[in-house]
N, C-alpha and C. Protein backbone atom coordinates (compact mmCIF):
# COMPACT_ATOMS: atom_id res chain seq x y z
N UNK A 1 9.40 62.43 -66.57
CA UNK A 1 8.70 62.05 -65.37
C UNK A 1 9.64 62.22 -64.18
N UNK A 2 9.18 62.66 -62.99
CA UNK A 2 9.68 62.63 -62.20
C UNK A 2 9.28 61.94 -61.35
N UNK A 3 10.12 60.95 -60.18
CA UNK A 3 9.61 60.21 -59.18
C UNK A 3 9.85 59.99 -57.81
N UNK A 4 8.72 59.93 -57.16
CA UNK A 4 9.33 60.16 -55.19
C UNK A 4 8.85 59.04 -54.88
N UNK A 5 10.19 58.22 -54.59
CA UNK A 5 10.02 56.99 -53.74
C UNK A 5 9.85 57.04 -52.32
N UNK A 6 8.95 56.41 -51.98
CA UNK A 6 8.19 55.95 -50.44
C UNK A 6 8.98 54.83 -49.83
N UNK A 7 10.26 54.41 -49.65
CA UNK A 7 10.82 53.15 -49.05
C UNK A 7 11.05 53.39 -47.40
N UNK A 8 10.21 52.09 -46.97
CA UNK A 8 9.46 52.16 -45.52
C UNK A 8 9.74 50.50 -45.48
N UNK A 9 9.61 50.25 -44.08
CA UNK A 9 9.22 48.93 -43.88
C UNK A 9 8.44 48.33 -43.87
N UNK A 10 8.02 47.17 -43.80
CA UNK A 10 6.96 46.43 -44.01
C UNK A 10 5.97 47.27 -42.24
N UNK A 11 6.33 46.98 -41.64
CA UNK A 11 6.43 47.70 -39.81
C UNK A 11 5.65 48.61 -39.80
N UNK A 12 6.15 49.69 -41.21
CA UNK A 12 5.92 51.06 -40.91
C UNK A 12 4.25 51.87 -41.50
N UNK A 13 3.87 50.51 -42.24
CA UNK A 13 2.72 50.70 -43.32
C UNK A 13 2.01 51.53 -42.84
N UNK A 14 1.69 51.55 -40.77
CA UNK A 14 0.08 52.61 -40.77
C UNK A 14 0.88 53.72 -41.01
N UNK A 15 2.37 54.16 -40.73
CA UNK A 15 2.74 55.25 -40.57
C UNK A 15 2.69 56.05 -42.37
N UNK A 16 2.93 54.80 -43.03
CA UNK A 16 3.39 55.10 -44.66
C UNK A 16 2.10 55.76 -45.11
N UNK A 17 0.61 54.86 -44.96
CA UNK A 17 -0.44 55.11 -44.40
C UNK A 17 -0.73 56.63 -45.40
N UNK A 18 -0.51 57.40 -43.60
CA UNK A 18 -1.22 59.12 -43.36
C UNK A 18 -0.18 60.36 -44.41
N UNK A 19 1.13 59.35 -45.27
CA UNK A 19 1.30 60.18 -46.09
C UNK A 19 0.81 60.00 -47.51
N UNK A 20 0.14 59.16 -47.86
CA UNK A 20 -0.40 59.09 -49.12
C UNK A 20 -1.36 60.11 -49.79
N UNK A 21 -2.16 60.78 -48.98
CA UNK A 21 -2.74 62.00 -48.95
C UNK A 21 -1.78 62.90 -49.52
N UNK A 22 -0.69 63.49 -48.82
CA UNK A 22 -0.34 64.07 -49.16
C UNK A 22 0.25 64.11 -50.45
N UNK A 23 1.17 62.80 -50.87
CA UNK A 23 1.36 61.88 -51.99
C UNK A 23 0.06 62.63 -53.42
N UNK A 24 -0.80 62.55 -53.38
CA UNK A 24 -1.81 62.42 -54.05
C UNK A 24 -1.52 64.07 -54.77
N UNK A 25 -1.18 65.34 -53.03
CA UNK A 25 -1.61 66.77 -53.22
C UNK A 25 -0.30 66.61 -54.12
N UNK A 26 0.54 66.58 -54.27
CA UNK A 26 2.15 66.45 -54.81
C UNK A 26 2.01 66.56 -55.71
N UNK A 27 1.52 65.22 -56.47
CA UNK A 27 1.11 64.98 -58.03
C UNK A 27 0.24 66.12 -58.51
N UNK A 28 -0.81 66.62 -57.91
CA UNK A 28 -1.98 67.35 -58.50
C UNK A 28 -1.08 68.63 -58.85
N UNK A 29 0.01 68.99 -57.82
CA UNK A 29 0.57 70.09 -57.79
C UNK A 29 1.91 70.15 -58.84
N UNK A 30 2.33 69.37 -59.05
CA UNK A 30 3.38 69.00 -59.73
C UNK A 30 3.39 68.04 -61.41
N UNK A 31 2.96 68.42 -62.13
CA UNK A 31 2.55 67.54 -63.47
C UNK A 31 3.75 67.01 -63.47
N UNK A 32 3.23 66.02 -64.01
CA UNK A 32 4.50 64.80 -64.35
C UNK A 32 5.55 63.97 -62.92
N UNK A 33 5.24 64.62 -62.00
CA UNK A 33 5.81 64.02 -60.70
C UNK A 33 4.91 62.34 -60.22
N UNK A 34 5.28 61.44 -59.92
CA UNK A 34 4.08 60.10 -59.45
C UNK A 34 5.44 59.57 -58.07
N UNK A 35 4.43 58.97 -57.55
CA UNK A 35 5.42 58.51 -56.37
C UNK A 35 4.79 57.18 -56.18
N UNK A 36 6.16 56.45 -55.80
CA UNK A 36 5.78 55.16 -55.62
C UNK A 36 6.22 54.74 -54.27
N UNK A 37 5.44 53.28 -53.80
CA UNK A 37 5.61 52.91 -52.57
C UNK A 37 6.02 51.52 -52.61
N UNK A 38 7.37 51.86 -52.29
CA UNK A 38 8.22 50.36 -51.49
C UNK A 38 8.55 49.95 -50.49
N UNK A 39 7.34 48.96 -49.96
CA UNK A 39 7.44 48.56 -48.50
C UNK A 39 8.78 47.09 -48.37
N UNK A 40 9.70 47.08 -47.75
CA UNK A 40 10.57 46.32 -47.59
C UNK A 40 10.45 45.51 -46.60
N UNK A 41 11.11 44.32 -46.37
CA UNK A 41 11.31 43.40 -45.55
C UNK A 41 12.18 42.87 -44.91
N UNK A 42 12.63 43.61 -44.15
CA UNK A 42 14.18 43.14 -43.52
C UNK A 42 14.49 42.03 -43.00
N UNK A 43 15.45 41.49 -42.76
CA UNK A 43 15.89 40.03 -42.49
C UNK A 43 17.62 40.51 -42.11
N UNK A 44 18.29 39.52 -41.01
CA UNK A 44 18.99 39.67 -40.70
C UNK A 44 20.15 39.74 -41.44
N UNK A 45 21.43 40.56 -41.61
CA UNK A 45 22.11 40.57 -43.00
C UNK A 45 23.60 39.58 -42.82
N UNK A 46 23.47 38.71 -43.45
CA UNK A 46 24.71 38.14 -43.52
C UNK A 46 26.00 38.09 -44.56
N UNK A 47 26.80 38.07 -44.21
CA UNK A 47 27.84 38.50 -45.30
C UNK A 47 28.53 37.25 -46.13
N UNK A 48 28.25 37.15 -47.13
CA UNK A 48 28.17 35.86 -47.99
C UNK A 48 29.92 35.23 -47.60
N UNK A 49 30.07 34.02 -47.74
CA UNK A 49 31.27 33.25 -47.55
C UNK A 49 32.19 33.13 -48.30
């Protein structure tokens, strides 16, 4: 299997959105390829003590 990760922000969803379409042509075109979508959530990063 092969796999194409979608990692976007939570922010970015309408944008993540208008590529799923294409997402879909990928797979049809590609056997065994699937892509997945990880929307994230950022938070300010602190550096542990």
């Amino acid at each position: 299997m092969r796999a194409l990760p979608i990692i976007a922000m939570l922010r970015q969803q309408p944008e993540v959105n208008t590529w799923l379409a294409v997402g879909d042509v990928l797979e049809a075109d590609y056997p065994g390829l699937r892509y997945f979508e990880f929307p994230t959530i950022a938070w300010p990063y602190r550096r542990p003590r």
